[in-house]
C-alpha atoms as a PDB file:
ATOM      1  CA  UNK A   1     -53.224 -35.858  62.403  1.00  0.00           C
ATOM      2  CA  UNK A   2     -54.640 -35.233  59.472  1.00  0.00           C
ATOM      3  CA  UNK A   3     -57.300 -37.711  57.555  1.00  0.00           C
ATOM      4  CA  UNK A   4     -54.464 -38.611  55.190  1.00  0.00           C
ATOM      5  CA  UNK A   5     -51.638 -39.305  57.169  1.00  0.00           C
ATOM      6  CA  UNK A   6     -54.093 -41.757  59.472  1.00  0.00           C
ATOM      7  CA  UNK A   7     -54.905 -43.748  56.169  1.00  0.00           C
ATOM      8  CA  UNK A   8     -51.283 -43.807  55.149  1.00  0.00           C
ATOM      9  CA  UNK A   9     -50.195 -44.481  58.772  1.00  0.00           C
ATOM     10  CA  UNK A  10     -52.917 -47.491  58.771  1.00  0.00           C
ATOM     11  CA  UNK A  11     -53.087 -49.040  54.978  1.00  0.00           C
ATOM     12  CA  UNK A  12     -52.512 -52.799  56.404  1.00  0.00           C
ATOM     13  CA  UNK A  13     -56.058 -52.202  58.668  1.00  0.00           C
ATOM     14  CA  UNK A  14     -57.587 -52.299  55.455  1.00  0.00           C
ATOM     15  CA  UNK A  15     -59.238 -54.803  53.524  1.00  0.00           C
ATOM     16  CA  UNK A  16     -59.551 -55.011  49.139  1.00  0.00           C
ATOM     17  CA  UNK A  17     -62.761 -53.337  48.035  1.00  0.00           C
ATOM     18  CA  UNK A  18     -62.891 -55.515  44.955  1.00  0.00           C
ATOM     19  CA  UNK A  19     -62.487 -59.063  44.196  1.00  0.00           C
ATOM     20  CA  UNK A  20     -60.626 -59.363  42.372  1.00  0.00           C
ATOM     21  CA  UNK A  21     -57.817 -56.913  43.977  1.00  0.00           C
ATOM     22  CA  UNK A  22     -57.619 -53.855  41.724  1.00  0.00           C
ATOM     23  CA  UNK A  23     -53.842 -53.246  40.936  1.00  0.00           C
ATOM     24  CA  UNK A  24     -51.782 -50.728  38.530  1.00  0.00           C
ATOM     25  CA  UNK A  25     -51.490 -53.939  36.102  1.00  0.00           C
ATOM     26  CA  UNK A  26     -55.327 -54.605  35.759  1.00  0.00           C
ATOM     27  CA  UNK A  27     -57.162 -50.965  35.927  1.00  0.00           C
ATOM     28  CA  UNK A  28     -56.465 -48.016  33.261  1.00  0.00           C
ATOM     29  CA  UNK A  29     -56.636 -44.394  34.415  1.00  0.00           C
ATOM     30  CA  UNK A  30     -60.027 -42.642  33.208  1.00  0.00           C
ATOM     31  CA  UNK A  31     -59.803 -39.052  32.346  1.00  0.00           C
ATOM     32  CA  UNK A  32     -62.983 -36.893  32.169  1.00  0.00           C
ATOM     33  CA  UNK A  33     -61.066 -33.891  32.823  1.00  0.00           C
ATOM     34  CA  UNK A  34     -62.711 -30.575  30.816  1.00  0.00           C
ATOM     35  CA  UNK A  35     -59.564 -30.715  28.631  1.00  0.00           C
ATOM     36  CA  UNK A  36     -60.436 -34.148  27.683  1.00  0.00           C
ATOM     37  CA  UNK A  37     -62.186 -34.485  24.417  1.00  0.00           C
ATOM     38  CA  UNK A  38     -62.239 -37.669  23.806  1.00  0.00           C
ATOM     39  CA  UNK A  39     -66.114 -38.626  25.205  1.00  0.00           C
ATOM     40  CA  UNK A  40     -67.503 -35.017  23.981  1.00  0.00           C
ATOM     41  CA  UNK A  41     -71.101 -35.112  22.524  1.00  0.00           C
ATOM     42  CA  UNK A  42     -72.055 -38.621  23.331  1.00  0.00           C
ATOM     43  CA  UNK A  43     -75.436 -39.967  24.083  1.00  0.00           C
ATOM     44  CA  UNK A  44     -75.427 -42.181  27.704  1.00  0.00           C
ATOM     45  CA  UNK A  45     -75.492 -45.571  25.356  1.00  0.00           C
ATOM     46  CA  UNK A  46     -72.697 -44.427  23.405  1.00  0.00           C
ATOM     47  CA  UNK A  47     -70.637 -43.021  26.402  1.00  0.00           C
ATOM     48  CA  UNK A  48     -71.226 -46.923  28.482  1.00  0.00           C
ATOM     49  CA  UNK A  49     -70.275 -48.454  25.071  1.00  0.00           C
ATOM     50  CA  UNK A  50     -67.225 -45.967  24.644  1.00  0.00           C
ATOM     51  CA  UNK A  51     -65.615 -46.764  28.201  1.00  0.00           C
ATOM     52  CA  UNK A  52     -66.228 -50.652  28.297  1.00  0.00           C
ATOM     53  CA  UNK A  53     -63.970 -50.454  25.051  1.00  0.00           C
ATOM     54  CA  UNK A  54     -61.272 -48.257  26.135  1.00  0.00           C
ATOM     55  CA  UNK A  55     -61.000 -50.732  29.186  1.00  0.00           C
ATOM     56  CA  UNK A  56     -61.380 -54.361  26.666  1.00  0.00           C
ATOM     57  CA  UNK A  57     -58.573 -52.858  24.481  1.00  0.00           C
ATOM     58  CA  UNK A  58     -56.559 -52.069  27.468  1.00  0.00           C
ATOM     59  CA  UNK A  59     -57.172 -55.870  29.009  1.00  0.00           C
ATOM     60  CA  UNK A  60     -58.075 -54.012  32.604  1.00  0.00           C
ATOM     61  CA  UNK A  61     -60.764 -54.625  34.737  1.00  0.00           C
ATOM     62  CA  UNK A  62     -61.503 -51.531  35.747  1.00  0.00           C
ATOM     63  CA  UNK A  63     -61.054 -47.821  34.914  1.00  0.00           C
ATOM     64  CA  UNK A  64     -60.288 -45.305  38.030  1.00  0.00           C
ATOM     65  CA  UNK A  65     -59.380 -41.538  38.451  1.00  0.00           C
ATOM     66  CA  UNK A  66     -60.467 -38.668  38.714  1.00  0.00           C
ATOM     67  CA  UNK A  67     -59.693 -37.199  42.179  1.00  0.00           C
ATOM     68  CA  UNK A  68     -59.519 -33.229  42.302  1.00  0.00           C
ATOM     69  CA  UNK A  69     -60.416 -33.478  38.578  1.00  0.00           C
ATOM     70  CA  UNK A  70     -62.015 -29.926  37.015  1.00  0.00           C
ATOM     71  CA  UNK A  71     -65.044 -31.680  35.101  1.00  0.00           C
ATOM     72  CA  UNK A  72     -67.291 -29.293  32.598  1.00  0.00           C
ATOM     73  CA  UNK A  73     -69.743 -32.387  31.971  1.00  0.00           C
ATOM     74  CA  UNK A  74     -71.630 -31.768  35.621  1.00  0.00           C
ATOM     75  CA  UNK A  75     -73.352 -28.681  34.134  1.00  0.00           C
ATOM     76  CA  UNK A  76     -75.541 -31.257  31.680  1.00  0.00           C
ATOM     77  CA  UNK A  77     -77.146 -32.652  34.591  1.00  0.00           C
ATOM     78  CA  UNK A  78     -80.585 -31.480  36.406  1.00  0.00           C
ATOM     79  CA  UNK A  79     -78.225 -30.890  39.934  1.00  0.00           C
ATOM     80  CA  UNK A  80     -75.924 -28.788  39.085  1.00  0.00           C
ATOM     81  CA  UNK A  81     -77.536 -26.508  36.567  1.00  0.00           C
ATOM     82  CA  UNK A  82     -77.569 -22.527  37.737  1.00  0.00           C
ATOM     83  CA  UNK A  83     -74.324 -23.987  39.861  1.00  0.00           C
ATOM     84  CA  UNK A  84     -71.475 -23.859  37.252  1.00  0.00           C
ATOM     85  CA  UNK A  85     -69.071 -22.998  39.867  1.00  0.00           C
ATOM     86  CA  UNK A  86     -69.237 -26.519  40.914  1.00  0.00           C
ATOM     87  CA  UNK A  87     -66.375 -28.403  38.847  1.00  0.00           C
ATOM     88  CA  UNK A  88     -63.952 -30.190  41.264  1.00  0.00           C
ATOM     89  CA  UNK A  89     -64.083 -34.202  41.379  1.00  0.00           C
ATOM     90  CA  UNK A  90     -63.182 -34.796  45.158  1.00  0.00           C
ATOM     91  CA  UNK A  91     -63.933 -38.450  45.249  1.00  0.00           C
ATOM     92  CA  UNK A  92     -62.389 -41.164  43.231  1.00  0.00           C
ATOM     93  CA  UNK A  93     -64.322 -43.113  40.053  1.00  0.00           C
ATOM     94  CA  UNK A  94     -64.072 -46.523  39.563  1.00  0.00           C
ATOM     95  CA  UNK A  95     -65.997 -47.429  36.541  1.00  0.00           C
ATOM     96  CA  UNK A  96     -66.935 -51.520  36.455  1.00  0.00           C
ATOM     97  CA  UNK A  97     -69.702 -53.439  35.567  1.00  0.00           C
ATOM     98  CA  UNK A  98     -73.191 -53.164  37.012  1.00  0.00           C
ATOM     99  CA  UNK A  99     -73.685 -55.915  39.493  1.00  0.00           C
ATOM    100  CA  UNK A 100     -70.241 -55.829  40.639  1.00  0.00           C
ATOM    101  CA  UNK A 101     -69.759 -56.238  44.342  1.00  0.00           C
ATOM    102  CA  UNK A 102     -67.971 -54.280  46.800  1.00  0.00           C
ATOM    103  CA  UNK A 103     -66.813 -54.543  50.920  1.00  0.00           C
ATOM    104  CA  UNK A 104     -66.060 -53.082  53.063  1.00  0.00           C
ATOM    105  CA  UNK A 105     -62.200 -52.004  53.652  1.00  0.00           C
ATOM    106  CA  UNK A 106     -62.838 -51.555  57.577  1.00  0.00           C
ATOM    107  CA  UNK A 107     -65.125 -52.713  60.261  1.00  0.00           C
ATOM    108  CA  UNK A 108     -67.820 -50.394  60.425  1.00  0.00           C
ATOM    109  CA  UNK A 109     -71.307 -48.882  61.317  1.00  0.00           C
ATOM    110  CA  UNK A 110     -73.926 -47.385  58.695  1.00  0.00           C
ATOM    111  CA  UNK A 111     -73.720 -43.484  59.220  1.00  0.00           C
ATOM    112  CA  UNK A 112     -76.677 -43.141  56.726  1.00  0.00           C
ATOM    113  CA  UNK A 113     -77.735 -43.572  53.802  1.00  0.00           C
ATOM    114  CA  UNK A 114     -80.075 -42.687  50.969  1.00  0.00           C
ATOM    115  CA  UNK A 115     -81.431 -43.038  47.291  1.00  0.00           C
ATOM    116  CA  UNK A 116     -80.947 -39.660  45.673  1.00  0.00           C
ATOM    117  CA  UNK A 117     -83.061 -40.065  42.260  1.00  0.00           C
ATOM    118  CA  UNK A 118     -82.130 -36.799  40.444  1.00  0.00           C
ATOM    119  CA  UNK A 119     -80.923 -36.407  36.816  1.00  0.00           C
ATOM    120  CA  UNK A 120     -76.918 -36.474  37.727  1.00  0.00           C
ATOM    121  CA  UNK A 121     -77.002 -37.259  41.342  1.00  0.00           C
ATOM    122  CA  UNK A 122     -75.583 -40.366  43.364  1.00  0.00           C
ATOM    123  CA  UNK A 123     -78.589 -42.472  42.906  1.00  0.00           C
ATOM    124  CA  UNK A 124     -78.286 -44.769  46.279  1.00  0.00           C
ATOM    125  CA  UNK A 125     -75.694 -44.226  48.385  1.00  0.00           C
ATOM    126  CA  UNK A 126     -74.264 -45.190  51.554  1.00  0.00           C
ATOM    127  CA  UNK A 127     -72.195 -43.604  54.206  1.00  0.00           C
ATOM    128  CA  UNK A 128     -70.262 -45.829  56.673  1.00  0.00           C
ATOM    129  CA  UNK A 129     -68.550 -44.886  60.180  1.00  0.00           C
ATOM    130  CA  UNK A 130     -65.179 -45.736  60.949  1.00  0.00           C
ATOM    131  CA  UNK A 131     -62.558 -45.929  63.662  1.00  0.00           C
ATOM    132  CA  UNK A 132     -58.683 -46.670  63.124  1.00  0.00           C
ATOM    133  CA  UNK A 133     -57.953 -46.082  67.279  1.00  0.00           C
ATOM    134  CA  UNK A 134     -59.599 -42.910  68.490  1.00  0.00           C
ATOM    135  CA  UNK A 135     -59.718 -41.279  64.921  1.00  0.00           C
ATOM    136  CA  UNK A 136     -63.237 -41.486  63.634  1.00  0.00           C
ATOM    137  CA  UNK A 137     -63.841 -40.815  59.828  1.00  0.00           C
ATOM    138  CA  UNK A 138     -66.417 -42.264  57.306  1.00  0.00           C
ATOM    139  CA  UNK A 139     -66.215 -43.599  53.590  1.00  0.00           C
ATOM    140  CA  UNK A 140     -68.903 -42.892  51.319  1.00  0.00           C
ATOM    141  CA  UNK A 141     -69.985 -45.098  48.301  1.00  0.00           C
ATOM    142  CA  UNK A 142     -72.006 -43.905  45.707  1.00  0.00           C
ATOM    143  CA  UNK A 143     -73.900 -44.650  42.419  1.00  0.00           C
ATOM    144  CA  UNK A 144     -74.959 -48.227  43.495  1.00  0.00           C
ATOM    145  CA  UNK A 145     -77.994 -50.648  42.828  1.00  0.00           C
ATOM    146  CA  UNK A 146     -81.476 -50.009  44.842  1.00  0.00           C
ATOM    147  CA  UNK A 147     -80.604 -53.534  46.439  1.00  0.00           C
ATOM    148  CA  UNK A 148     -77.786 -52.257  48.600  1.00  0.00           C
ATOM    149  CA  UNK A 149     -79.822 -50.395  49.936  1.00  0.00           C
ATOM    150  CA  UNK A 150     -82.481 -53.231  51.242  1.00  0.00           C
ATOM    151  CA  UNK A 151     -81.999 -53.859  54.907  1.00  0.00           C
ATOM    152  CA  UNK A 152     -80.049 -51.261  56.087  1.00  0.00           C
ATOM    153  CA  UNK A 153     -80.743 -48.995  58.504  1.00  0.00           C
ATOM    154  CA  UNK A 154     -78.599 -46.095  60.484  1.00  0.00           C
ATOM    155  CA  UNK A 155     -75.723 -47.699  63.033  1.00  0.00           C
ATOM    156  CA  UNK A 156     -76.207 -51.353  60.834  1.00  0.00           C
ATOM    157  CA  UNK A 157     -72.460 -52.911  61.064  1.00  0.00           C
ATOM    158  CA  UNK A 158     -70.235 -54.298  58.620  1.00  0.00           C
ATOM    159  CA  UNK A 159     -66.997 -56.111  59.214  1.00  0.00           C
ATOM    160  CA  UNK A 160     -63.752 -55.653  57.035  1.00  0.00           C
ATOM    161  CA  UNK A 161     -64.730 -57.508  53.759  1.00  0.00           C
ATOM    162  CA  UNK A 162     -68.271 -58.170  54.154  1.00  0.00           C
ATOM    163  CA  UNK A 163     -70.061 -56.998  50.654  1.00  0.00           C
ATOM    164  CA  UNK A 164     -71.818 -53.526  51.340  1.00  0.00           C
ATOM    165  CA  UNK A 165     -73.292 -53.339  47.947  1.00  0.00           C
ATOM    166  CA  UNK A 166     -73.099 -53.330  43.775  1.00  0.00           C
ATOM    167  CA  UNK A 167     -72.365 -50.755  41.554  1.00  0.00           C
ATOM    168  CA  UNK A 168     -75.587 -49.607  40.336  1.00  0.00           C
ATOM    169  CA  UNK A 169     -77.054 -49.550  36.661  1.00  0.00           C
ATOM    170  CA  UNK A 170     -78.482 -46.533  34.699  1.00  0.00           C
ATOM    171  CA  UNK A 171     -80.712 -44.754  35.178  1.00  0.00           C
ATOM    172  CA  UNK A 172     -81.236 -45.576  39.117  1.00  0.00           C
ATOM    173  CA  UNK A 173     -77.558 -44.936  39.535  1.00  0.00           C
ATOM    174  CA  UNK A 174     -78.097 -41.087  38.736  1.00  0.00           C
ATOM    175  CA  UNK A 175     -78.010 -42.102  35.224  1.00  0.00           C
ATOM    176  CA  UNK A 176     -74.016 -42.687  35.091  1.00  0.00           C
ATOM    177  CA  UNK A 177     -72.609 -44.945  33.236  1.00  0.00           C
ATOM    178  CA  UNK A 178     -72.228 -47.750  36.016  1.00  0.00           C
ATOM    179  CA  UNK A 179     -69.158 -47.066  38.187  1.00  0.00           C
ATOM    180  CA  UNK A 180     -69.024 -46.088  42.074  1.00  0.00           C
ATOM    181  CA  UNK A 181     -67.826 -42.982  43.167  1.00  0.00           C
ATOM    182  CA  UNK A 182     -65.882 -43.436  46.531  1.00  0.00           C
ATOM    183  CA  UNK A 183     -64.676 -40.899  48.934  1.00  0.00           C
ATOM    184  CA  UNK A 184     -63.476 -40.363  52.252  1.00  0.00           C
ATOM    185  CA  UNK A 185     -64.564 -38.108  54.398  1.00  0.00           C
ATOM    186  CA  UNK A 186     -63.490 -36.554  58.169  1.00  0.00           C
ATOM    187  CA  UNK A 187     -66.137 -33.830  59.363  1.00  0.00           C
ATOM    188  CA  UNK A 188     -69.551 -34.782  57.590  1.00  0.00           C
ATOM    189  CA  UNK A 189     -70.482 -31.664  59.014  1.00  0.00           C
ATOM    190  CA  UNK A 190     -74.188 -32.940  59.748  1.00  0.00           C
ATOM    191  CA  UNK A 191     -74.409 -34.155  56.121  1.00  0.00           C
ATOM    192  CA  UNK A 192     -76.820 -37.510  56.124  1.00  0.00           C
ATOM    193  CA  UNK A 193     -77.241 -39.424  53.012  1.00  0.00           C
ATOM    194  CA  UNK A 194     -75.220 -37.106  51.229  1.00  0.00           C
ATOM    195  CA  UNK A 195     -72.580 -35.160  51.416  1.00  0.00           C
ATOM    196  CA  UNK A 196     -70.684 -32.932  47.910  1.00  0.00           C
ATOM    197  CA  UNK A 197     -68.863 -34.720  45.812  1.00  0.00           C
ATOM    198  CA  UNK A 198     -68.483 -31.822  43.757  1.00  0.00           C
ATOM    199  CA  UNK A 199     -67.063 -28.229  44.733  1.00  0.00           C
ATOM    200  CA  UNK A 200     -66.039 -25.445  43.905  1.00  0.00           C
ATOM    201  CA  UNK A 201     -62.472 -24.049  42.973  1.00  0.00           C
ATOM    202  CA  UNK A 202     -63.044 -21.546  46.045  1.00  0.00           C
ATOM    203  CA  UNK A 203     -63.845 -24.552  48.500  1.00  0.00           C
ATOM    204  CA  UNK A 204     -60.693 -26.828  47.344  1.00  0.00           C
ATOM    205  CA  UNK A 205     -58.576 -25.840  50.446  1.00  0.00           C
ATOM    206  CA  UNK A 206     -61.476 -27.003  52.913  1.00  0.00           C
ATOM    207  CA  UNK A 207     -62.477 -30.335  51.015  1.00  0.00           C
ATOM    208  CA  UNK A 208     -59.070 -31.808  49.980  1.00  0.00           C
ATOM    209  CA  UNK A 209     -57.677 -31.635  53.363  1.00  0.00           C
ATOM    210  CA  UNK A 210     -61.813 -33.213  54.236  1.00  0.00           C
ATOM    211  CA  UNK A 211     -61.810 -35.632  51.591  1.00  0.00           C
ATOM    212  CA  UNK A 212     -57.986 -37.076  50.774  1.00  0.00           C
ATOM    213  CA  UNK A 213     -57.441 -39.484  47.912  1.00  0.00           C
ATOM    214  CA  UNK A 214     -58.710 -42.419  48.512  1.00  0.00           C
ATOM    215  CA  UNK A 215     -56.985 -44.221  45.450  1.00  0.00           C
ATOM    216  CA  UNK A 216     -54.720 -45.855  47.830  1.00  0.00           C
ATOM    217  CA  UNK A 217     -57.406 -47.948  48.822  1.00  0.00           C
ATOM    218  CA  UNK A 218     -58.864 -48.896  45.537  1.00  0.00           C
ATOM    219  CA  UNK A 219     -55.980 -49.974  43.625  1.00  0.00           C
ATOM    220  CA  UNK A 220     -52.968 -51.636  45.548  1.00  0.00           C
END
């Protein structure tokens, strides 16, 4: 079965990662999409400023999207330069305050984890293990605050709902504005502490069957 259809199968195994519970009524749908000018030419300040007060007019709490989105603003940053093939969003954003917590949707084990300080990277980041029955897959959480990272260590377990970590701040969180990027993953084909969040258009069969939409899991 594939990674999809065992989430879908499975959705009352799983726990809110936010508290409180994201829902369509309280987040707004974030588009950073290539053909999206709206955020074009602005400075980090101005871009944290400009998303806080697209989500304040809105009333929501949170701003998510961005799964299988083509993005042009990856080629600004110190990873992906001489990689402009690299364009496709495979995780989902969900842009919040620093400091805000998250847990765990599962029971699970830390696969790895890792704080990746380059210009436009995830910053810290951590991979957890799961198993729904005999299907094994992992979640990955990235862009957080140094502090989740304190204590861990590889095979650490978490139940359902324990706190795992905060979004991070700029610059430690890659220098993004503050938001996590979450995605689920089947075959971390030996990836540790990382694992792409970005590919390429040529790759998109391989990682969206990989790495399915997690949004069901974000906002109920």
């Amino acid at each position: 079965m594939s990674l999809a259809g065992i989430v879908e199968d499975n959705l009352t195994a799983f726990t809110p990662m936010f508290d409180p519970v994201l829902s369509m009524s309280n987040t707004l749908y974030m588009d950073f999409s290539g053909s999206n000018c709206e955020f074009d030419g602005m400075n980090e300040a101005a871009l944290d400023a400009a998303i806080m007060q697209k989500l304040d007019r809105a009333g929501a709490i949170a701003g998510v999207g961005g799964y299988l989105e083509n993005r042009s603003l990856y080629q600004h940053t110190d990873l992906f330069q001489g990689d402009r093939e690299r364009c496709i969003h495979i995780g989902v954003d969900v842009f919040m305050p620093a400091g805000t917590p998250l847990y765990a949707p599962l029971d699970a084990r830390v696969q790895s984890f890792a704080n990746r300080q380059v210009f436009g990277d995830y910053g810290p980041v951590i991979i957890l293990q799961h198993l729904l029955g005999e299907s094994e897959f992992h979640s990955l959480y990235g862009h957080l605050s140094e502090s989740s990272l304190a204590g861990l260590f590889d095979g650490k377990a978490f139940v359902a709902g324990e706190k795992i970590g905060e979004i991070g701040p700029r610059p430690v969180n890659g220098n993004w504005p503050p938001h996590l990027h979450f995605q689920l993953v089947r075959d971390m084909q030996d990836y540790r502490g990382d694992y792409p969040g970005v590919v390429r258009p040529a790759e998109l069969d391989f990682f969206s069957q990989n790495c399915p939409d997690p949004t069901v899991l974000i906002v109920t």
